[in-house]
PDB file of N, CA and C in Angstrom:
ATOM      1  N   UNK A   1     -55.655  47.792 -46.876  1.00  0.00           N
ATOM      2  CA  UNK A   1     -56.089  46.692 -46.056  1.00  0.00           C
ATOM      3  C   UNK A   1     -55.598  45.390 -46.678  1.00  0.00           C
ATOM      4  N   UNK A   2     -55.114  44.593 -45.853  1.00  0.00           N
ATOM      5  CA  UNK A   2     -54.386  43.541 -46.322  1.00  0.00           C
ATOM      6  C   UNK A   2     -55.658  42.196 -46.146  1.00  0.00           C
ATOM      7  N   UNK A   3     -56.182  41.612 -46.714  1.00  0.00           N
ATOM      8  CA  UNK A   3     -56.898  40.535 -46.457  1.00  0.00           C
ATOM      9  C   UNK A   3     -56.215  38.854 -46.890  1.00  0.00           C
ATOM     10  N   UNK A   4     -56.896  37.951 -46.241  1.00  0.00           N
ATOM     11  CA  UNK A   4     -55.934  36.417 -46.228  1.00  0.00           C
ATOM     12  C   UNK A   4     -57.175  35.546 -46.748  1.00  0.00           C
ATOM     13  N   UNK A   5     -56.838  34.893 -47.803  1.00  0.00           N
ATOM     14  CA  UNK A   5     -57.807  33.615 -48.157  1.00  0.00           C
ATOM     15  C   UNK A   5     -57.327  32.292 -48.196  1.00  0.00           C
ATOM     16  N   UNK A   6     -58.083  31.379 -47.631  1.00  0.00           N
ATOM     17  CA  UNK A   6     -57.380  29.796 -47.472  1.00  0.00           C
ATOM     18  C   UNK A   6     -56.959  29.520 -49.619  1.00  0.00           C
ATOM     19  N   UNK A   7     -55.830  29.284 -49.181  1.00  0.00           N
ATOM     20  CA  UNK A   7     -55.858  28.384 -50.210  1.00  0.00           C
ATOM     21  C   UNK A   7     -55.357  26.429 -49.960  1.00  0.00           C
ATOM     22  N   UNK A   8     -56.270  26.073 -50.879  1.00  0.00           N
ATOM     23  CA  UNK A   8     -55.705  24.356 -51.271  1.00  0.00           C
ATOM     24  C   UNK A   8     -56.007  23.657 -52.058  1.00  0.00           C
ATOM     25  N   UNK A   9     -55.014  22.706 -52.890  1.00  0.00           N
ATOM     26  CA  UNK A   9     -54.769  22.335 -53.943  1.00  0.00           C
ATOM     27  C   UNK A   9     -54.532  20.429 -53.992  1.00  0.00           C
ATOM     28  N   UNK A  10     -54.825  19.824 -54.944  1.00  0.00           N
ATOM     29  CA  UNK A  10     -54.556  18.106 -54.476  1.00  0.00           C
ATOM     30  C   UNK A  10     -54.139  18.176 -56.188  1.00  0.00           C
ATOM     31  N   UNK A  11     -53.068  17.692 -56.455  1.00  0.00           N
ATOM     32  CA  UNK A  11     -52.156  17.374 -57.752  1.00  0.00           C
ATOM     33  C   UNK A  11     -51.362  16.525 -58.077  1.00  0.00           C
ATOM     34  N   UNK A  12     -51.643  16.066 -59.118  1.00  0.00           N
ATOM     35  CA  UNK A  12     -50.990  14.943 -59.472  1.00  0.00           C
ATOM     36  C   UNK A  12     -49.985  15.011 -60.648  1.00  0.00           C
ATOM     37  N   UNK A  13     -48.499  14.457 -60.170  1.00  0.00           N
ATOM     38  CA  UNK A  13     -47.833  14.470 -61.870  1.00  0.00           C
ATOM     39  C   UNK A  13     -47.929  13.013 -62.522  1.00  0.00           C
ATOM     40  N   UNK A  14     -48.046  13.006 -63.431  1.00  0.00           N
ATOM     41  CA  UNK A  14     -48.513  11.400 -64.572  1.00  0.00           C
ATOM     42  C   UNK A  14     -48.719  10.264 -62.852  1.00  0.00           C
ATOM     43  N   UNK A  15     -47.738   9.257 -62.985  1.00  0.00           N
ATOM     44  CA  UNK A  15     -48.655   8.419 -61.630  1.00  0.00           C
ATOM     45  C   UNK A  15     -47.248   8.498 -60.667  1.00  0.00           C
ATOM     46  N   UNK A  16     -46.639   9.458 -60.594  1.00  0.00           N
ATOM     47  CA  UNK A  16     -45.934  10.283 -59.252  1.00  0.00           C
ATOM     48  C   UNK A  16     -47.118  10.059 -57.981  1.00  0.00           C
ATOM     49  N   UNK A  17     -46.270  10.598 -57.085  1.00  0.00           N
ATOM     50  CA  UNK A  17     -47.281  10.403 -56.027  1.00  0.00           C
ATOM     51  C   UNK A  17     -48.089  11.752 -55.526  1.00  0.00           C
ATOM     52  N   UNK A  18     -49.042  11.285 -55.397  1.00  0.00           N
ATOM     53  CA  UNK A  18     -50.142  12.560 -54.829  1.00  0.00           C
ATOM     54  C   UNK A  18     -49.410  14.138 -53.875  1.00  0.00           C
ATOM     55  N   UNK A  19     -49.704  15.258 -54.831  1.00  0.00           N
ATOM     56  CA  UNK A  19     -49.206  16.466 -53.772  1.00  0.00           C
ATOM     57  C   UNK A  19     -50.460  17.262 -53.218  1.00  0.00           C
ATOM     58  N   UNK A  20     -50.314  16.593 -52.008  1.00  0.00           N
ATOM     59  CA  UNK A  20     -51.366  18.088 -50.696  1.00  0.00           C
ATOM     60  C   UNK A  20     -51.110  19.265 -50.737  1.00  0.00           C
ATOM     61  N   UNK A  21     -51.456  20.272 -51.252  1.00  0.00           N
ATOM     62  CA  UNK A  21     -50.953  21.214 -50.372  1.00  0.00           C
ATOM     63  C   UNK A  21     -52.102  22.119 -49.696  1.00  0.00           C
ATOM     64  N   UNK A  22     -51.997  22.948 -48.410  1.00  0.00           N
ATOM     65  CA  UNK A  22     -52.996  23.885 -47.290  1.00  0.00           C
ATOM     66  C   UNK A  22     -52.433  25.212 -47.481  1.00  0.00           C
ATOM     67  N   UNK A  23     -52.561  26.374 -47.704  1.00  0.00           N
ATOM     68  CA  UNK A  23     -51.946  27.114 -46.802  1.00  0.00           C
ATOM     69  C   UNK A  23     -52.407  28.089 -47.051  1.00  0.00           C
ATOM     70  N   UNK A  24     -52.276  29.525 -46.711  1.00  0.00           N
ATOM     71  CA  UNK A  24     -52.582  31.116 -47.483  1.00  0.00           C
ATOM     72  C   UNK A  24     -52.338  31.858 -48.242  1.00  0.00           C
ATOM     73  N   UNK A  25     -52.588  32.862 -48.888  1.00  0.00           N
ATOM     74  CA  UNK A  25     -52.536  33.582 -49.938  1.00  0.00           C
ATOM     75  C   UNK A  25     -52.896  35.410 -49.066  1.00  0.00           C
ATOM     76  N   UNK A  26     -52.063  36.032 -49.108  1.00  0.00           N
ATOM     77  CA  UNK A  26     -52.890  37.318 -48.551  1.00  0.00           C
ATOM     78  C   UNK A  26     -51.714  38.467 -49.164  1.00  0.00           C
ATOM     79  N   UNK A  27     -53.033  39.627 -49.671  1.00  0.00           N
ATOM     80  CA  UNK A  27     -52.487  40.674 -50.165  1.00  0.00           C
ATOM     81  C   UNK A  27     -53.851  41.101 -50.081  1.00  0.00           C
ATOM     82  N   UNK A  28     -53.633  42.518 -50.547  1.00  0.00           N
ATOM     83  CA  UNK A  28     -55.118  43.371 -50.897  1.00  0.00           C
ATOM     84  C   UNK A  28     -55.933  42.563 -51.493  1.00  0.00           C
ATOM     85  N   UNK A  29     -56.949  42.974 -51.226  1.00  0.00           N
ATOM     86  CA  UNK A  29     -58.774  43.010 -52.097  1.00  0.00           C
ATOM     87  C   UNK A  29     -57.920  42.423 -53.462  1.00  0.00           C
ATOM     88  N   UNK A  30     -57.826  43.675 -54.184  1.00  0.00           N
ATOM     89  CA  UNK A  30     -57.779  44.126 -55.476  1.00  0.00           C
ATOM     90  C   UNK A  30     -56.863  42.780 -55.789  1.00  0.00           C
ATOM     91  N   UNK A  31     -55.630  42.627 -55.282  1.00  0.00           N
ATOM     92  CA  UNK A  31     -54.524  41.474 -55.788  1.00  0.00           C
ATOM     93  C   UNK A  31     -55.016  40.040 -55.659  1.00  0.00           C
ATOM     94  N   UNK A  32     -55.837  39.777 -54.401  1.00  0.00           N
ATOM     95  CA  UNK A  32     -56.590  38.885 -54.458  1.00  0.00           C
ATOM     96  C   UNK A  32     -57.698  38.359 -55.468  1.00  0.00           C
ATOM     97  N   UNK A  33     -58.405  39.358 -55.937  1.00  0.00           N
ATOM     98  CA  UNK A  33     -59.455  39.385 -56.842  1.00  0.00           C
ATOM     99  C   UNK A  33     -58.769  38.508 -58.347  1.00  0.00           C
ATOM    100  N   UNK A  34     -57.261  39.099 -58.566  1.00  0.00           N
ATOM    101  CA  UNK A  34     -57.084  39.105 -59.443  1.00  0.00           C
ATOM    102  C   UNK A  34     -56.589  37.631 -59.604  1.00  0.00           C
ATOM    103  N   UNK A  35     -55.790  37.055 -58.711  1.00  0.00           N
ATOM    104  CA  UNK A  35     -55.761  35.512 -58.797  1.00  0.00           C
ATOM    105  C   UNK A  35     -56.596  34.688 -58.752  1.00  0.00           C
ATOM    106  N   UNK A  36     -57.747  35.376 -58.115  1.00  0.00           N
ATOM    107  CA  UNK A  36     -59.048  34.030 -58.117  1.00  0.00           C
ATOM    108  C   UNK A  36     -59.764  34.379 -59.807  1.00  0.00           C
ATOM    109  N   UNK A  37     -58.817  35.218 -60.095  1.00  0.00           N
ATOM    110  CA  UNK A  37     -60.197  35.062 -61.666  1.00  0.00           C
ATOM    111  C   UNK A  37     -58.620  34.672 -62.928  1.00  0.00           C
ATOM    112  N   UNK A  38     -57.450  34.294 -62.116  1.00  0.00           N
ATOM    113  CA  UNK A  38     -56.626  33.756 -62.656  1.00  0.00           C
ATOM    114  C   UNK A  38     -55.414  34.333 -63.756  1.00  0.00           C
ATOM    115  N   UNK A  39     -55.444  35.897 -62.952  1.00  0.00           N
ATOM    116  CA  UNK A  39     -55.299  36.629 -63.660  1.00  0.00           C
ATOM    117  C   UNK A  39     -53.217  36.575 -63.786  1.00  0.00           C
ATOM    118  N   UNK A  40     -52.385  36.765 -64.537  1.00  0.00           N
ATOM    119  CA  UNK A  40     -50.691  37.299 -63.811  1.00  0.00           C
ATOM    120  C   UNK A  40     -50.750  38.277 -63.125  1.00  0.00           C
ATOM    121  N   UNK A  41     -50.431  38.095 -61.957  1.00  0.00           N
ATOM    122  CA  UNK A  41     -49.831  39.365 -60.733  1.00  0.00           C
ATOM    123  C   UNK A  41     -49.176  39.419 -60.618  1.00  0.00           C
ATOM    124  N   UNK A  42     -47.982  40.042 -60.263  1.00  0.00           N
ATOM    125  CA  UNK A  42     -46.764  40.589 -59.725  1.00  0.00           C
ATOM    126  C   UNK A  42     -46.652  39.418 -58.272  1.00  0.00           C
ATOM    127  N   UNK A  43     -45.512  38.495 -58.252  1.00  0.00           N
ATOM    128  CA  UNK A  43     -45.836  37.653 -56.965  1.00  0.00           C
ATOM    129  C   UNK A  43     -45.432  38.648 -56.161  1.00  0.00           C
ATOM    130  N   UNK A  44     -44.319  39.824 -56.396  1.00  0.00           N
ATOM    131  CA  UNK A  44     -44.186  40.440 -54.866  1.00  0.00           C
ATOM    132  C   UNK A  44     -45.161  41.349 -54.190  1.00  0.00           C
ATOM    133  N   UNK A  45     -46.509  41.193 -55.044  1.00  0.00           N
ATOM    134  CA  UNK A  45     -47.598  41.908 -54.571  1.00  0.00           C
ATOM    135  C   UNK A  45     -48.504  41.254 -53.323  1.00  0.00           C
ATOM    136  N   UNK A  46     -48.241  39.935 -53.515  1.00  0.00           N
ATOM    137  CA  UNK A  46     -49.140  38.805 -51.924  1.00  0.00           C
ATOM    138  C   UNK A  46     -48.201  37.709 -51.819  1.00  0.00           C
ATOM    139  N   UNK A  47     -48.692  37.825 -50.830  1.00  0.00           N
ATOM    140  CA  UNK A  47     -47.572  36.337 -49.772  1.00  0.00           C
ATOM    141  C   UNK A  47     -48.600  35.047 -49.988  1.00  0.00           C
ATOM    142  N   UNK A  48     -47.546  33.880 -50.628  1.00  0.00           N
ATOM    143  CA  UNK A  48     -48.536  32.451 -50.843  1.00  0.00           C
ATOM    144  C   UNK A  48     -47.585  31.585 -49.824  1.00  0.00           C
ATOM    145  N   UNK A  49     -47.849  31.059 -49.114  1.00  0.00           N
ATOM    146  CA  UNK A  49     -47.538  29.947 -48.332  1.00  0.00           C
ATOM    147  C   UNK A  49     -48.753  28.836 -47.923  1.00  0.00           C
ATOM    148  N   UNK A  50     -47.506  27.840 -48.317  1.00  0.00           N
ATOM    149  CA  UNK A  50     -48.501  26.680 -47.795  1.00  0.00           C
ATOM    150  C   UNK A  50     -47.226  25.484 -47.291  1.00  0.00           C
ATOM    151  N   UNK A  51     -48.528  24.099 -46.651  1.00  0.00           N
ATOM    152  CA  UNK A  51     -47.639  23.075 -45.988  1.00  0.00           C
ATOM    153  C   UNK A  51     -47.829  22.212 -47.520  1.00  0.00           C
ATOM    154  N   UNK A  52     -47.219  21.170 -47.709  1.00  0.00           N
ATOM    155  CA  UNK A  52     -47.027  20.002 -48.430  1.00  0.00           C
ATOM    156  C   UNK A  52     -46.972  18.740 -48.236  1.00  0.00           C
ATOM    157  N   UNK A  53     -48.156  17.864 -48.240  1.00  0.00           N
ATOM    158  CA  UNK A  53     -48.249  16.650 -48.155  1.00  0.00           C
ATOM    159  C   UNK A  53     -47.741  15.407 -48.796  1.00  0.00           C
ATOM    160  N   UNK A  54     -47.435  14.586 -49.042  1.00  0.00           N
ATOM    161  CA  UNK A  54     -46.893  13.760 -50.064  1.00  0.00           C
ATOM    162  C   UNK A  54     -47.576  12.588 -49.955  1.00  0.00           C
ATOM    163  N   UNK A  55     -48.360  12.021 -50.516  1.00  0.00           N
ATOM    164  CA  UNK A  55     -49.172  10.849 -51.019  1.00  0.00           C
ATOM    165  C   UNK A  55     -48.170   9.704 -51.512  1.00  0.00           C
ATOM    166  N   UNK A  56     -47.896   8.374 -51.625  1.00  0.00           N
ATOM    167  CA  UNK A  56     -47.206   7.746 -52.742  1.00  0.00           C
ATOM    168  C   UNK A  56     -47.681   5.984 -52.221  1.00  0.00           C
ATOM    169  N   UNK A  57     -47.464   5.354 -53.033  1.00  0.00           N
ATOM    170  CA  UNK A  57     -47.498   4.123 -52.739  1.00  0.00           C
ATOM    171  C   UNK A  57     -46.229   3.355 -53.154  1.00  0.00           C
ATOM    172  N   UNK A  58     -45.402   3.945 -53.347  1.00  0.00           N
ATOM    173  CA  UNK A  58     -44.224   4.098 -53.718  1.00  0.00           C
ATOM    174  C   UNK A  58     -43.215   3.187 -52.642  1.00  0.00           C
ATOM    175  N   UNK A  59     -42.639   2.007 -52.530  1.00  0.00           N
ATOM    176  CA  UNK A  59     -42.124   1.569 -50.965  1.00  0.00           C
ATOM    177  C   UNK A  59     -40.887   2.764 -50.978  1.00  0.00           C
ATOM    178  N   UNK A  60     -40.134   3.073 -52.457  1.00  0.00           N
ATOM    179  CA  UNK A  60     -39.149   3.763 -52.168  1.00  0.00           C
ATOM    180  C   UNK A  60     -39.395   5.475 -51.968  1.00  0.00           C
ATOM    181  N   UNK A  61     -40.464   5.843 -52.128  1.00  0.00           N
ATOM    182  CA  UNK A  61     -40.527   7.141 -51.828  1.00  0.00           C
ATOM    183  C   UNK A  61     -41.402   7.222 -50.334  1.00  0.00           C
ATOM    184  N   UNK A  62     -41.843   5.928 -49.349  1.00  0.00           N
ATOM    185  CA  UNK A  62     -42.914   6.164 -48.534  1.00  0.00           C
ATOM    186  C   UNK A  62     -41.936   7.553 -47.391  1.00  0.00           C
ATOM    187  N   UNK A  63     -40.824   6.921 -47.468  1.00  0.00           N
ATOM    188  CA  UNK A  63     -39.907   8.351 -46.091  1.00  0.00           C
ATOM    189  C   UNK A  63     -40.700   9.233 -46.648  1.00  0.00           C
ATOM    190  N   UNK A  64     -40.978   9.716 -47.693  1.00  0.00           N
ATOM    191  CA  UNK A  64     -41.805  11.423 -47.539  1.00  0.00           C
ATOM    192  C   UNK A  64     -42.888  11.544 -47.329  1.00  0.00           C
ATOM    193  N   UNK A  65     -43.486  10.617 -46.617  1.00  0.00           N
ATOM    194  CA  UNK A  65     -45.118  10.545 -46.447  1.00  0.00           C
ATOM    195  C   UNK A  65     -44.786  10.875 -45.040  1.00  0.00           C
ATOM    196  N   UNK A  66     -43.679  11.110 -44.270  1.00  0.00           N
ATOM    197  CA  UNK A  66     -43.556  10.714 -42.612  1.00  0.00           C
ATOM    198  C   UNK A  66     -42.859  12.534 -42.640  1.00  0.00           C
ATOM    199  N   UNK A  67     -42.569  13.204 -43.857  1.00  0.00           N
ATOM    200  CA  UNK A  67     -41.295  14.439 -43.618  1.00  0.00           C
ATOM    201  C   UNK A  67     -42.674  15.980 -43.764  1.00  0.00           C
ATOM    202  N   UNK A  68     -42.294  16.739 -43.424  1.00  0.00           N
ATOM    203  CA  UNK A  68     -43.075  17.970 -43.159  1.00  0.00           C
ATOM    204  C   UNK A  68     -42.262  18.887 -43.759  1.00  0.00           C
ATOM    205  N   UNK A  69     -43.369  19.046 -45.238  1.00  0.00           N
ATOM    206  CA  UNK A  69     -42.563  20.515 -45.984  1.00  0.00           C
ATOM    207  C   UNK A  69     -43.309  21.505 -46.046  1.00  0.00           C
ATOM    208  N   UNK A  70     -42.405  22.824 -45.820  1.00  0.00           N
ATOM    209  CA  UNK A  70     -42.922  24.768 -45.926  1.00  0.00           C
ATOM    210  C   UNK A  70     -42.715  24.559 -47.492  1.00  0.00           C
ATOM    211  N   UNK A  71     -43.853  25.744 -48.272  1.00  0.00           N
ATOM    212  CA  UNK A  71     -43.893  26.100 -49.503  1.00  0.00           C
ATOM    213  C   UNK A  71     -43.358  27.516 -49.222  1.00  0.00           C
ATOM    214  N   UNK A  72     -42.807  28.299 -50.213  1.00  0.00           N
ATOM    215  CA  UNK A  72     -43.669  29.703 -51.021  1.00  0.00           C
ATOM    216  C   UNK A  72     -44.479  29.216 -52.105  1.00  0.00           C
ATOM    217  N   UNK A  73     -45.144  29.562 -52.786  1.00  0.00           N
ATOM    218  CA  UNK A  73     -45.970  29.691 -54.287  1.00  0.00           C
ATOM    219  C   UNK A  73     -45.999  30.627 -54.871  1.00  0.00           C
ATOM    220  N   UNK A  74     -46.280  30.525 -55.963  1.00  0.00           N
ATOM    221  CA  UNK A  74     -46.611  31.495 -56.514  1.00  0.00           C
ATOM    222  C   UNK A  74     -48.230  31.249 -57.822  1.00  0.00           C
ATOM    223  N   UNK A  75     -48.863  32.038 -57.757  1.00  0.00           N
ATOM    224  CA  UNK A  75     -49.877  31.550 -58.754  1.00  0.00           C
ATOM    225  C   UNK A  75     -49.817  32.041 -60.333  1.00  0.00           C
ATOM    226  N   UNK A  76     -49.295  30.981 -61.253  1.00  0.00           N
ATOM    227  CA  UNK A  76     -49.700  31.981 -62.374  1.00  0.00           C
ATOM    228  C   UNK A  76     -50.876  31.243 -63.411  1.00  0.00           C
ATOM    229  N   UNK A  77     -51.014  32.124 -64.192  1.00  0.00           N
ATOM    230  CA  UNK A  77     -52.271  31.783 -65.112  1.00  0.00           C
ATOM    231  C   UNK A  77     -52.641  30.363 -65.729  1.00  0.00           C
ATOM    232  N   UNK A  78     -51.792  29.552 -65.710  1.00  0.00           N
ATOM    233  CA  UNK A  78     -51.956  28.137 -66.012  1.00  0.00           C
ATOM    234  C   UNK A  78     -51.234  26.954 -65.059  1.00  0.00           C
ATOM    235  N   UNK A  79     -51.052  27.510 -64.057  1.00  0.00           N
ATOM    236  CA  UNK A  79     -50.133  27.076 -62.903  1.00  0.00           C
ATOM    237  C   UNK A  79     -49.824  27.759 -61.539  1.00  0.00           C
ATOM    238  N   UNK A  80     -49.439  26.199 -60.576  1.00  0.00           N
ATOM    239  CA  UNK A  80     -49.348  26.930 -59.389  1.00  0.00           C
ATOM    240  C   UNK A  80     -47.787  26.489 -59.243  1.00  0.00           C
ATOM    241  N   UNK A  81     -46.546  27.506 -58.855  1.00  0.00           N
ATOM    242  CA  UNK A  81     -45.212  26.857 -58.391  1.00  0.00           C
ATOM    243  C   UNK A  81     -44.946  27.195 -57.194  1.00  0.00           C
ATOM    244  N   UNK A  82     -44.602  26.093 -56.525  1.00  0.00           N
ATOM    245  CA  UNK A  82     -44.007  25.887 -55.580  1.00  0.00           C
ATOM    246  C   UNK A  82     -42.517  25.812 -55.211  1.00  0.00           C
ATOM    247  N   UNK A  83     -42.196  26.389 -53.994  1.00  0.00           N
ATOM    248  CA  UNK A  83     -40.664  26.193 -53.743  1.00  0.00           C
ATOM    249  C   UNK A  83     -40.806  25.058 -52.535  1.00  0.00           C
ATOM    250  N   UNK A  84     -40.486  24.201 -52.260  1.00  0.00           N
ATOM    251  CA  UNK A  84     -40.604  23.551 -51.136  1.00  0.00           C
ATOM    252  C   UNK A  84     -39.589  23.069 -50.041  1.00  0.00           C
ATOM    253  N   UNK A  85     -40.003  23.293 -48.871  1.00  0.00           N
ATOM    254  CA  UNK A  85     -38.455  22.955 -47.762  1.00  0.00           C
ATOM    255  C   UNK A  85     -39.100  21.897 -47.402  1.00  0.00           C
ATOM    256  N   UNK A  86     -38.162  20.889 -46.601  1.00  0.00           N
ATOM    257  CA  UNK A  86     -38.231  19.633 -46.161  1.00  0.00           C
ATOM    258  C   UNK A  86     -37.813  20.267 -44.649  1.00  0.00           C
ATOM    259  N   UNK A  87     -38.705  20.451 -43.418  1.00  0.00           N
ATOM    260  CA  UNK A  87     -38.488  20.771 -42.379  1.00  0.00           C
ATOM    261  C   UNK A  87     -38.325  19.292 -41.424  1.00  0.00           C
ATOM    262  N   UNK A  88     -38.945  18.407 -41.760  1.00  0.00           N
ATOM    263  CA  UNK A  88     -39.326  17.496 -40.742  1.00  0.00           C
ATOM    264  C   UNK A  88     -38.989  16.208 -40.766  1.00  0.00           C
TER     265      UNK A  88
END
Protein backbone atom coordinates (compact mmCIF):
# COMPACT_ATOMS: atom_id res chain seq x y z
CA UNK A 1 0.00 0.00 0.00
CA UNK A 2 1.38 3.13 -1.09
CA UNK A 3 0.38 6.08 1.29
CA UNK A 4 1.02 10.21 0.62
CA UNK A 5 1.85 12.78 3.41
CA UNK A 6 1.80 16.65 2.93
CA UNK A 7 5.03 17.80 3.19
CA UNK A 8 6.31 21.71 3.89
CA UNK A 9 9.22 23.47 4.65
CA UNK A 10 10.10 27.62 5.03
CA UNK A 11 14.20 28.06 4.79
CA UNK A 12 16.46 30.32 4.88
CA UNK A 13 20.21 30.59 3.53
CA UNK A 14 22.35 33.37 5.74
CA UNK A 15 20.03 36.62 4.48
CA UNK A 16 19.35 35.04 0.80
CA UNK A 17 15.91 35.23 0.21
CA UNK A 18 13.20 33.16 1.85
CA UNK A 19 12.51 29.39 0.24
CA UNK A 20 8.64 28.06 0.32
CA UNK A 21 8.35 24.98 -0.40
CA UNK A 22 4.46 22.61 -0.49
CA UNK A 23 4.36 19.46 -1.84
CA UNK A 24 4.28 15.40 -1.20
CA UNK A 25 6.18 12.70 -0.09
CA UNK A 26 4.54 9.12 -0.77
CA UNK A 27 5.85 5.62 -0.46
CA UNK A 28 4.85 2.83 1.97
CA UNK A 29 3.92 3.03 5.72
CA UNK A 30 7.21 1.59 6.61
CA UNK A 31 9.42 4.24 4.20
CA UNK A 32 7.39 6.92 5.40
CA UNK A 33 7.82 6.15 9.05
CA UNK A 34 11.30 6.20 8.46
CA UNK A 35 11.75 9.86 7.23
CA UNK A 36 9.53 11.36 9.73
CA UNK A 37 11.81 9.96 12.53
CA UNK A 38 14.66 11.21 10.13
CA UNK A 39 15.99 8.27 9.36
CA UNK A 40 18.54 7.65 5.51
CA UNK A 41 16.26 5.91 3.01
CA UNK A 42 16.96 4.83 -0.20
CA UNK A 43 15.37 8.04 -2.26
CA UNK A 44 14.27 5.50 -4.95
CA UNK A 45 12.08 4.02 -2.32
CA UNK A 46 9.27 7.35 -2.23
CA UNK A 47 8.49 10.04 -4.54
CA UNK A 48 9.17 13.79 -2.91
CA UNK A 49 7.79 16.54 -4.93
CA UNK A 50 7.08 19.84 -4.19
CA UNK A 51 6.30 23.61 -5.65
CA UNK A 52 8.92 26.44 -4.67
CA UNK A 53 8.29 29.78 -3.57
CA UNK A 54 10.84 32.48 -3.51
CA UNK A 55 10.65 35.26 -0.89
CA UNK A 56 13.39 38.20 -1.44
CA UNK A 57 13.51 41.80 -0.96
CA UNK A 58 16.09 41.77 -3.20
CA UNK A 59 15.10 44.59 -6.27
CA UNK A 60 17.54 42.32 -8.28
CA UNK A 61 16.25 38.98 -7.52
CA UNK A 62 12.28 40.25 -7.20
CA UNK A 63 11.67 38.35 -11.18
CA UNK A 64 11.63 35.13 -9.00
CA UNK A 65 9.00 36.07 -6.73
CA UNK A 66 6.61 36.30 -10.10
CA UNK A 67 8.38 32.52 -11.71
CA UNK A 68 6.76 29.03 -10.68
CA UNK A 69 9.22 26.23 -9.77
CA UNK A 70 8.65 22.00 -9.77
CA UNK A 71 11.03 20.30 -7.13
CA UNK A 72 12.15 16.57 -6.75
CA UNK A 73 13.66 16.22 -3.06
CA UNK A 74 15.05 14.20 -1.45
CA UNK A 75 15.17 13.88 2.49
CA UNK A 76 18.28 13.09 4.25
CA UNK A 77 19.21 12.99 7.89
CA UNK A 78 20.42 16.53 8.33
CA UNK A 79 18.87 17.92 5.21
CA UNK A 80 16.35 18.42 2.68
CA UNK A 81 17.73 18.65 -1.33
CA UNK A 82 16.09 19.91 -3.79
CA UNK A 83 16.32 19.83 -7.61
CA UNK A 84 14.36 22.72 -8.88
CA UNK A 85 12.73 23.67 -12.45
CA UNK A 86 11.76 27.14 -13.28
CA UNK A 87 8.35 26.38 -15.15
CA UNK A 88 6.78 29.79 -15.10
Amino acid sequence: MTRTTPAAATGTATSAPRIHAKGLRTGSAEVLKQLQLGEDVDPHSYVFRTTVQIETASPGLAHLQQALFLAAAQRQTTAVRYRAYRVG
